[in-house]
Protein backbone atom coordinates (compact mmCIF):
# COMPACT_ATOMS: atom_id res chain seq x y z
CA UNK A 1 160.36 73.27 7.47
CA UNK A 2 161.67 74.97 10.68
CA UNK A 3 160.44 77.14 13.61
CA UNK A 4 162.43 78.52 15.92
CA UNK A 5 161.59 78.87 19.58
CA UNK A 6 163.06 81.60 22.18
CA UNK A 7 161.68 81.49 25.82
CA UNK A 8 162.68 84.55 27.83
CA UNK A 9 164.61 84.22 30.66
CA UNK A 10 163.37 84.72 34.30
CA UNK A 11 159.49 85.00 33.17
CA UNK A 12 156.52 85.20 35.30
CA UNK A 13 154.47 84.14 32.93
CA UNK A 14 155.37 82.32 30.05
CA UNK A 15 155.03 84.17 26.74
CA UNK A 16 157.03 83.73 23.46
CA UNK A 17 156.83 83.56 20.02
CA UNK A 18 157.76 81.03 17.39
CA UNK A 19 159.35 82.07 14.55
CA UNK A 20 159.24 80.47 10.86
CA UNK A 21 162.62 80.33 8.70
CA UNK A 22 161.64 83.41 7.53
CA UNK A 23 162.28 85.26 11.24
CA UNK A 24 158.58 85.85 11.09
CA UNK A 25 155.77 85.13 14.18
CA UNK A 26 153.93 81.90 13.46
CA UNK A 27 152.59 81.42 16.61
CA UNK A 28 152.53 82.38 20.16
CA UNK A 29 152.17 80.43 23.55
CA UNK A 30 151.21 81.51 26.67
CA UNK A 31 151.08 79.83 29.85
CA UNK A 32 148.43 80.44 32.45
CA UNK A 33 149.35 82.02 36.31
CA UNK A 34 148.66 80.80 39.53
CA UNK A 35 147.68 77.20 38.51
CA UNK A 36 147.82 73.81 39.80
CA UNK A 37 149.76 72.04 37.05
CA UNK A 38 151.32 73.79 34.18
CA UNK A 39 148.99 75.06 31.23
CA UNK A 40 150.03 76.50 27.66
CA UNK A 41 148.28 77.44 25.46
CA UNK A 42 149.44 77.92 21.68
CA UNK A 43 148.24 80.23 19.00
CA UNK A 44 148.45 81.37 15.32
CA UNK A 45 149.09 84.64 14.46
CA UNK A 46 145.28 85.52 14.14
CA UNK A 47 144.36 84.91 17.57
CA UNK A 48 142.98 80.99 17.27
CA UNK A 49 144.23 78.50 19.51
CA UNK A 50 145.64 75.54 17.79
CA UNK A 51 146.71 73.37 20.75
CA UNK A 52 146.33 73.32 24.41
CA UNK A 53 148.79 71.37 26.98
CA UNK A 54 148.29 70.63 30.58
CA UNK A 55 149.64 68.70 33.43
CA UNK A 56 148.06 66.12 35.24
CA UNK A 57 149.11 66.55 38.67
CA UNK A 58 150.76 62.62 39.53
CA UNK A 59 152.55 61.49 42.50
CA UNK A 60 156.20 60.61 40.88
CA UNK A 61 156.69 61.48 37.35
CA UNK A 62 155.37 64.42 34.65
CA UNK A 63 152.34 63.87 32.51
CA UNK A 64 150.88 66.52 30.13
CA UNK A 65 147.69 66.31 27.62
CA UNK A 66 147.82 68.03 24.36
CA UNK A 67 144.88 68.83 23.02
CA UNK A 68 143.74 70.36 19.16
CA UNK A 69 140.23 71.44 18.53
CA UNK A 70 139.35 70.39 21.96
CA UNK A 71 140.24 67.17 21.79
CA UNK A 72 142.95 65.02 23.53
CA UNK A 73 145.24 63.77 20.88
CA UNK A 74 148.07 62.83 22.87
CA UNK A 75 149.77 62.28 26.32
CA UNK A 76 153.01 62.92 27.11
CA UNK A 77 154.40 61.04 29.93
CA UNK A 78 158.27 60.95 31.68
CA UNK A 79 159.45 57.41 32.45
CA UNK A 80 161.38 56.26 34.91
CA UNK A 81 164.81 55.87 34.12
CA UNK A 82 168.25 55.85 36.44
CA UNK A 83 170.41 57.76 34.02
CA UNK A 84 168.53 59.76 31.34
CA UNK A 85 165.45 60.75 31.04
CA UNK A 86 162.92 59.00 28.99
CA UNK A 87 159.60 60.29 27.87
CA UNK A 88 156.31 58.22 25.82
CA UNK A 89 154.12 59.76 23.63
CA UNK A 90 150.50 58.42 23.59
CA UNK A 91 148.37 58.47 20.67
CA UNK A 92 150.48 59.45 18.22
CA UNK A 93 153.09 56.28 17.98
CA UNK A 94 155.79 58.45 18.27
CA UNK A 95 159.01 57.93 20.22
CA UNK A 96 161.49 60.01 21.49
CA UNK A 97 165.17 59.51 21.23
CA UNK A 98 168.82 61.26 21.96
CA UNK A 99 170.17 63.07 24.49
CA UNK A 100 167.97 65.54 26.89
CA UNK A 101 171.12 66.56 28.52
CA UNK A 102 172.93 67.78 25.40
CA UNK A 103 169.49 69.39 24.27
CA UNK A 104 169.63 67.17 20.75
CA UNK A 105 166.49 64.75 19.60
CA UNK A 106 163.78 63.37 17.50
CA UNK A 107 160.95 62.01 17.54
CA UNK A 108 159.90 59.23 15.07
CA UNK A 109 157.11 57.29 13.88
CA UNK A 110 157.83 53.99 12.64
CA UNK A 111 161.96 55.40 11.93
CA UNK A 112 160.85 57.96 10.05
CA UNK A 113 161.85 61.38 11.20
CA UNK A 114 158.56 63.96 12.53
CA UNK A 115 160.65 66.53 13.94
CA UNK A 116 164.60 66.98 14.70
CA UNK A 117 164.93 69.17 17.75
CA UNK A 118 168.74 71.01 18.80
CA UNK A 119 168.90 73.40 21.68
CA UNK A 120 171.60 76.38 21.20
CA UNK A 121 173.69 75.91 24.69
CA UNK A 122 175.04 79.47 25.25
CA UNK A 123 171.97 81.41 24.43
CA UNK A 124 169.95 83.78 26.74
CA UNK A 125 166.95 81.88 27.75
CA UNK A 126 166.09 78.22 25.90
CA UNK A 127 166.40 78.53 22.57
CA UNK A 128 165.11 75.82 19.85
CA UNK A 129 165.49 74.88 16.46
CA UNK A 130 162.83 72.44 15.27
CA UNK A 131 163.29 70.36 12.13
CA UNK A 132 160.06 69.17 10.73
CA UNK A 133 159.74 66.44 8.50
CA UNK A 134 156.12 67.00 6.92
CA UNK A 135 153.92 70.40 7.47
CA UNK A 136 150.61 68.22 8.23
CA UNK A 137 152.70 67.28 12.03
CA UNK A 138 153.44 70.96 12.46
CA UNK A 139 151.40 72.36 15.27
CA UNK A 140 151.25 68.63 17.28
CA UNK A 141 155.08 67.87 16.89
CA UNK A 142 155.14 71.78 18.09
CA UNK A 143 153.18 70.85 21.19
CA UNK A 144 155.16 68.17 21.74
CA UNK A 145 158.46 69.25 22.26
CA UNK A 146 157.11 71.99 24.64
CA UNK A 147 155.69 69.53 26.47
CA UNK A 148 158.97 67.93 26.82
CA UNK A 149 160.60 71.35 27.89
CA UNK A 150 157.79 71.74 30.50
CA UNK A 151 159.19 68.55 31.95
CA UNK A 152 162.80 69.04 31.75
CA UNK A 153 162.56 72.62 33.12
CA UNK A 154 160.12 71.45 35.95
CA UNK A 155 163.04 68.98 36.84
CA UNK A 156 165.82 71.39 36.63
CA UNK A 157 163.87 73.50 39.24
């Protein structure tokens, strides 16, 4: 399955859909104002928040907590690293390879593919085209990789 993510350029707040294969709204996120830390939340269609994602303030490097239901089911934290970034996902045994720079990864469990992520370079805004191995990993792999785009726009900034 695939979603499709546009972020709109210059934006106060953040707010953007995802879109199925279809073209139509799956879900929306929106990211609070005036916080310390960066918070999204993400929704379905009816209203119902399906995952949550904040940062935990740290002295060095990014860490986020995605939660579902109200619970934490994973942290997301950016590893040191001299030439390209590196990022590990707790609680889920995922990992996170390819390049950041050229906007193409995955993240596996085990080898296996959970989600295939490729960034298209000359469009307005980020724009994301998520590969997803199983519908079950859906809304967390969904999470995930805006976690990861929290952290590599915070360190474009």
């Amino acid at each position: 399955m695939k979603l499709y993510i546009r972020q709109k350029l210059l934006s106060w707040k953040d707010r953007f859909h995802v879109k199925d294969e279809n073209g139509e709204d799956r879900y929306y996120v929106e990211g609070e104002v005036w916080t310390l830390g960066k918070k999204l939340h993400v929704y379905d269609m009816s209203g119902r928040e399906v995952a949550y994602i904040e940062q935990k303030i740290t002295f060095m490097l990014a860490e986020y907590h995605v939660y579902q239901d109200g619970c934490e089911v994973a942290v997301i934290k950016q590893k040191f690293s001299w030439f390209h970034p590196k990022y590990e996902i707790e609680g889920l045994g995922w990992e996170v390879d390819g390049s950041f720079w050229l906007h193409e990864y995955e993240i596996r469990k085990n080898a296996m593919p959970i989600v295939s992520i490729s960034k298209e370079l000359m469009a307005r805004g980020d724009s994301y085209e998520l590969t997803i191995a199983n519908p079950v990993d859906e809304i967390i792999a969904l999470a995930v990789v805006l976690t990861i785009d929290c952290v590599i726009d915070s360190n474009n900034d």
